[in-house]
N, C-alpha and C. Protein backbone atom coordinates (compact mmCIF):
# COMPACT_ATOMS: atom_id res chain seq x y z
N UNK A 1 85.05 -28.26 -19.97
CA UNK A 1 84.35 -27.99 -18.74
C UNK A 1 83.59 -26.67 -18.83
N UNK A 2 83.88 -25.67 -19.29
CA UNK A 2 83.55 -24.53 -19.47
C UNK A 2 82.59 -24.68 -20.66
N UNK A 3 82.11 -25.05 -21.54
CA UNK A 3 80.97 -25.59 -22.33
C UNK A 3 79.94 -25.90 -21.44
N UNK A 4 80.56 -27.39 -21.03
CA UNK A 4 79.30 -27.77 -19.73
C UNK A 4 78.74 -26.65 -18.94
N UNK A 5 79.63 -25.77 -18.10
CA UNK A 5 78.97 -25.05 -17.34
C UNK A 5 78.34 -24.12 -17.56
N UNK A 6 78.63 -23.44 -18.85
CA UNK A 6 77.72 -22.65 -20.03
C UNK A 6 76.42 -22.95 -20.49
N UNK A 7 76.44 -24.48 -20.52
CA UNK A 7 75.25 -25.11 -20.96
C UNK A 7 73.74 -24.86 -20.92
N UNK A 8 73.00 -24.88 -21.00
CA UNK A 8 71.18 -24.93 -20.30
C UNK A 8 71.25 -25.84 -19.84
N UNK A 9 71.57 -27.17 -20.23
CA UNK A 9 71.12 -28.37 -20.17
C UNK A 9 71.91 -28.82 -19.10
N UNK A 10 71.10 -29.98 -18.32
CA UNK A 10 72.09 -30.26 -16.90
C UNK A 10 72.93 -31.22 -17.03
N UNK A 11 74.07 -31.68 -16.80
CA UNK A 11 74.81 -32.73 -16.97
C UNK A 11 74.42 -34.12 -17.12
N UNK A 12 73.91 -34.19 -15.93
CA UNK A 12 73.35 -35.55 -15.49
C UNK A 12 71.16 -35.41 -15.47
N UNK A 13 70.86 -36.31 -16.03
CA UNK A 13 69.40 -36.38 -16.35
C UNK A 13 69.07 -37.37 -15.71
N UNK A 14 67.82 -37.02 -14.62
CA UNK A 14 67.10 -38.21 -14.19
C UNK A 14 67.12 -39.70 -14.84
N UNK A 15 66.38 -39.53 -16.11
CA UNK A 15 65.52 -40.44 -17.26
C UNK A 15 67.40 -41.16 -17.69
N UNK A 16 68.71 -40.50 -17.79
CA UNK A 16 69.69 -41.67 -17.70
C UNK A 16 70.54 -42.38 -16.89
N UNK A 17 70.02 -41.55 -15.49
CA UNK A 17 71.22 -41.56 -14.69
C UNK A 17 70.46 -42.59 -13.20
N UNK A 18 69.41 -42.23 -13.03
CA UNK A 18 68.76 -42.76 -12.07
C UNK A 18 68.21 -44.72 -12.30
N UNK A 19 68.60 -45.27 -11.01
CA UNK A 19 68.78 -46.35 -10.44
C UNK A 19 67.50 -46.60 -9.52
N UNK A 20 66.81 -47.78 -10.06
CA UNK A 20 65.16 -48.31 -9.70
C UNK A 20 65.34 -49.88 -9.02
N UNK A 21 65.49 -49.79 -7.92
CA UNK A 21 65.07 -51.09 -7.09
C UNK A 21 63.95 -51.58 -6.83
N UNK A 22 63.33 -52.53 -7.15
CA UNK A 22 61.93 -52.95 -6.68
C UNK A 22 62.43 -53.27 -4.81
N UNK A 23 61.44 -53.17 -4.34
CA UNK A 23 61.64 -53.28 -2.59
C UNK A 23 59.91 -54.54 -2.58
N UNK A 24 60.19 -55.67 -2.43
CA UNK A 24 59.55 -56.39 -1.89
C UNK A 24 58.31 -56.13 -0.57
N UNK A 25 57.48 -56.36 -0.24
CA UNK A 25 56.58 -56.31 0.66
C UNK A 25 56.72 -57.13 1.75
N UNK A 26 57.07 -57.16 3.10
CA UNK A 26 57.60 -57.36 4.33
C UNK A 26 56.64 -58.06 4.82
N UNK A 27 56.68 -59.76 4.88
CA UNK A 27 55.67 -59.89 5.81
C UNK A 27 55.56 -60.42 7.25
N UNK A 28 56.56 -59.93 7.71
CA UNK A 28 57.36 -60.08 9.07
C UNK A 28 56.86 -58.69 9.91
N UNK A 29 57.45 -58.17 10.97
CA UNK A 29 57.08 -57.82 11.46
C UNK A 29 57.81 -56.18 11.37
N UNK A 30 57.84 -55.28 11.29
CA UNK A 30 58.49 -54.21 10.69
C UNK A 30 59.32 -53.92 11.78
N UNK A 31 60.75 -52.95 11.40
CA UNK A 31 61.54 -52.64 11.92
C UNK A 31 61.37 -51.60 12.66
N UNK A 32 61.14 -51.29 13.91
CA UNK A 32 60.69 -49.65 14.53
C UNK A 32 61.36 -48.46 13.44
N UNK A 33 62.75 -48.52 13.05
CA UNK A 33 63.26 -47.83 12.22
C UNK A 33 62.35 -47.35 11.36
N UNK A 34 61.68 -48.73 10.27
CA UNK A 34 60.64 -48.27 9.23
C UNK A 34 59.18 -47.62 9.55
N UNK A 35 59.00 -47.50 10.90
CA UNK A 35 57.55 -47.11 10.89
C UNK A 35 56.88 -46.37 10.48
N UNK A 36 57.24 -44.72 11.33
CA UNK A 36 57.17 -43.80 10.28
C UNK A 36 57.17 -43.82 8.70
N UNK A 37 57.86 -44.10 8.07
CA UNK A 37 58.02 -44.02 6.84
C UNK A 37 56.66 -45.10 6.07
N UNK A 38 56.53 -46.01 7.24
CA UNK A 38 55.55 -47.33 6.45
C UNK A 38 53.87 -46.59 6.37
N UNK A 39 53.73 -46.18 7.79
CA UNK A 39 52.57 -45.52 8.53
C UNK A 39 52.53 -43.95 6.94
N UNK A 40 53.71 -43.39 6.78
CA UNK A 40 53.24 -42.17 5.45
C UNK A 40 52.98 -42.88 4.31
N UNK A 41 53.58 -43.84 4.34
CA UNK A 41 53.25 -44.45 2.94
C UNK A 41 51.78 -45.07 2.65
N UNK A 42 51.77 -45.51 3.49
CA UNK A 42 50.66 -46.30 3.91
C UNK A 42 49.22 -45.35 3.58
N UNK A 43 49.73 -43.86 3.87
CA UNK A 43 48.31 -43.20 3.79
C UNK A 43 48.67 -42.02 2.72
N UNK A 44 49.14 -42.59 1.97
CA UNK A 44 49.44 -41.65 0.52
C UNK A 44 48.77 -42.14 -0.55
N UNK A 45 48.61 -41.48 -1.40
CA UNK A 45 48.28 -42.01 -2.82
C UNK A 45 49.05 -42.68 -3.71
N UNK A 46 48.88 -43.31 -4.26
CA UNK A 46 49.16 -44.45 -5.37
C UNK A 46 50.53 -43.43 -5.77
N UNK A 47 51.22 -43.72 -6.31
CA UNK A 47 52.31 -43.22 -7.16
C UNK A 47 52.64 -42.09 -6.49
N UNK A 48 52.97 -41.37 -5.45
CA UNK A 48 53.22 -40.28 -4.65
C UNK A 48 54.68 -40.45 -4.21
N UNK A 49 55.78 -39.48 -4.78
CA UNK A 49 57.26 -39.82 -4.61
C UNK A 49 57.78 -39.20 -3.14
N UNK A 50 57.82 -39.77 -2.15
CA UNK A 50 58.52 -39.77 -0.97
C UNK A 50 59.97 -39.80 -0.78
N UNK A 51 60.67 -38.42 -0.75
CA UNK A 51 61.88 -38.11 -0.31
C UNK A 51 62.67 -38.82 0.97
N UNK A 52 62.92 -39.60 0.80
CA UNK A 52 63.45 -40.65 1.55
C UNK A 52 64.16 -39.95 2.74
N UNK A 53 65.16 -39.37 1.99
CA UNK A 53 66.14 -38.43 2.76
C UNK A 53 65.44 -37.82 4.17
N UNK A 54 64.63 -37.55 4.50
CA UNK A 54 63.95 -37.18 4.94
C UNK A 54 63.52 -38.02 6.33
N UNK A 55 63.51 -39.30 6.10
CA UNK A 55 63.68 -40.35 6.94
C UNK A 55 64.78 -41.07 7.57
N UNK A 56 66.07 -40.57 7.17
CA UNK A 56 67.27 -41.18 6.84
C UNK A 56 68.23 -40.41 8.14
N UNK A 57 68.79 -40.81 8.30
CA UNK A 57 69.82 -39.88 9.37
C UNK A 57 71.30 -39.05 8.36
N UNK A 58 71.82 -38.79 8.66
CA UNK A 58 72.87 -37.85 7.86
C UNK A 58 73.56 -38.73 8.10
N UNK A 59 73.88 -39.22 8.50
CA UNK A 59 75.32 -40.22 9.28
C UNK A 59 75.58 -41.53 7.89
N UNK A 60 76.25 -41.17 6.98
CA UNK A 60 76.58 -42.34 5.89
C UNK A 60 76.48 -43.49 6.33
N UNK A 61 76.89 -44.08 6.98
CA UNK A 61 76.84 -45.51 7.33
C UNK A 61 75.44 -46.09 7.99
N UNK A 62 74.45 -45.64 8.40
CA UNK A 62 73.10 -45.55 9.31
C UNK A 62 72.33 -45.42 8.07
N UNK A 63 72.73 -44.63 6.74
CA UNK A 63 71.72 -43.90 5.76
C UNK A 63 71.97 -45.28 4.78
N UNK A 64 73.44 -45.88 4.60
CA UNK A 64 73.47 -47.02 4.04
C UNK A 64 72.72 -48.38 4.62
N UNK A 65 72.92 -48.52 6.04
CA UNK A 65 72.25 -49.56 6.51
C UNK A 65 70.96 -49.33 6.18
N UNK A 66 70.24 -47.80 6.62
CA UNK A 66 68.93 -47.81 6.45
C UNK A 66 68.13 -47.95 5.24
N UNK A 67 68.94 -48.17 3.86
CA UNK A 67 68.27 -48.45 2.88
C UNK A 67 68.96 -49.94 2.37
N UNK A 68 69.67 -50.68 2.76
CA UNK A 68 70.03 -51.73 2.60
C UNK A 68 69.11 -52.73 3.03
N UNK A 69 68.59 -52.17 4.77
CA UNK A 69 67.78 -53.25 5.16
C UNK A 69 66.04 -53.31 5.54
N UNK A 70 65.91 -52.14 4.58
CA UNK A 70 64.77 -51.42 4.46
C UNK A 70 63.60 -52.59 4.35
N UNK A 71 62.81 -52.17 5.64
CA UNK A 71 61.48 -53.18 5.21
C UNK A 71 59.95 -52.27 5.71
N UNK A 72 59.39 -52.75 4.57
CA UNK A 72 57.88 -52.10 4.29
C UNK A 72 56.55 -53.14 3.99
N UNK A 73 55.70 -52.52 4.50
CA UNK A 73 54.27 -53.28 4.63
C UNK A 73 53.78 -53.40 3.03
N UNK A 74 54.23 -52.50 2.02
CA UNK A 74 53.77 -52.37 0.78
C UNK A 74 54.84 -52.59 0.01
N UNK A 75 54.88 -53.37 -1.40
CA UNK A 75 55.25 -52.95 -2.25
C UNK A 75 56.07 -51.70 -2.97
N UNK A 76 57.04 -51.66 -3.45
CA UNK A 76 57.57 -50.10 -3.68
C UNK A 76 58.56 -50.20 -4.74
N UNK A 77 58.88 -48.82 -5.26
CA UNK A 77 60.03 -48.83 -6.14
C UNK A 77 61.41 -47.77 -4.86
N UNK A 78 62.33 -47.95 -5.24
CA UNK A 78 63.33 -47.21 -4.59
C UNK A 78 63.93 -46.61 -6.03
N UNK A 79 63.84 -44.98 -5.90
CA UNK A 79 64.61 -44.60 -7.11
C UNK A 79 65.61 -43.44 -6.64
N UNK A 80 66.69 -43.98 -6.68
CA UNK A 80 67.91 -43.01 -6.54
C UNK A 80 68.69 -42.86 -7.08
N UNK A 81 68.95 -41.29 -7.48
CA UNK A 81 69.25 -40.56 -8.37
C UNK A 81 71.02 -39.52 -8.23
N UNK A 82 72.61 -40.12 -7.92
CA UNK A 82 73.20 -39.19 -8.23
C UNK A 82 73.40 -37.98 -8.71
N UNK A 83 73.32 -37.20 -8.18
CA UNK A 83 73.23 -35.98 -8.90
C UNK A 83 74.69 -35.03 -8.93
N UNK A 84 75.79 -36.09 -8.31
CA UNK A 84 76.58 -35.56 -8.70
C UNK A 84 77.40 -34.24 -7.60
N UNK A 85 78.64 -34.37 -7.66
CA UNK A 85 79.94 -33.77 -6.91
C UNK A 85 79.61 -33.91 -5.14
N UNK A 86 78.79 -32.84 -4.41
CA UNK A 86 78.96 -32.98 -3.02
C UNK A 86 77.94 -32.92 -2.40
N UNK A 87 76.98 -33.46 -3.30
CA UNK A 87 75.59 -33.28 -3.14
C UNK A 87 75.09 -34.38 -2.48
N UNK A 88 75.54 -35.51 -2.99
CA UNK A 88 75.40 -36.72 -2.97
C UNK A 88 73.96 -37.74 -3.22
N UNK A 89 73.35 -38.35 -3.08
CA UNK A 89 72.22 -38.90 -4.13
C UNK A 89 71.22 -39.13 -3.25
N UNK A 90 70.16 -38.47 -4.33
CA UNK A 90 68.67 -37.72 -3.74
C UNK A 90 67.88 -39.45 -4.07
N UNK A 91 67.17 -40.08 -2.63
CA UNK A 91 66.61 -41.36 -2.74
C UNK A 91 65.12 -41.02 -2.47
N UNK A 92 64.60 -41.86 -3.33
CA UNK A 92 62.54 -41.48 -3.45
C UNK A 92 62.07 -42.96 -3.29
N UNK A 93 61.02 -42.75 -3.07
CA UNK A 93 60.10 -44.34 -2.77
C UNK A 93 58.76 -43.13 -3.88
């Protein structure tokens, strides 16, 4: 343990650790929940990583539903990333 924390290098690395969902394109009618989030996306640029968290409520169970039943006007990747102990895992569109 004391190696590790000596280290430079960080334990856990994006490029092995991080988890990529494709998210389908919604063609129903969107969830008030998603709006916001659809409406930023919507007027961003191509490949532009959106901190999810940010949209999400703190409340674990609301932050699980809200990416379980996540629906969007576009196409998307969901990439979330553990990072480990009490931090708990940083989610991007």
């Amino acid at each position: 343990m004391k190696t590790l924390y000596e280290s430079e290098n960080p334990a856990c690395e994006p490029s092995n650790n991080c988890n990529i969902h494709l998210i389908s394109k919604c063609n129903e009618e969107i969830d008030s929940r998603y709006c916001i989030l659809d409406f930023d996306l919507a007027n961003r640029e191509v490949f532009d990583f959106v901190d999810l968290n940010l949209y999400i409520s703190n409340d674990s169970i609301k932050k699980y539903n809200f990416i379980c039943d996540i629906q969007l006007s576009v196409s998307t990747g969901l990439y979330r990333y553990p990072h480990g102990n009490y931090l708990g895992i940083l989610n991007f569109i």
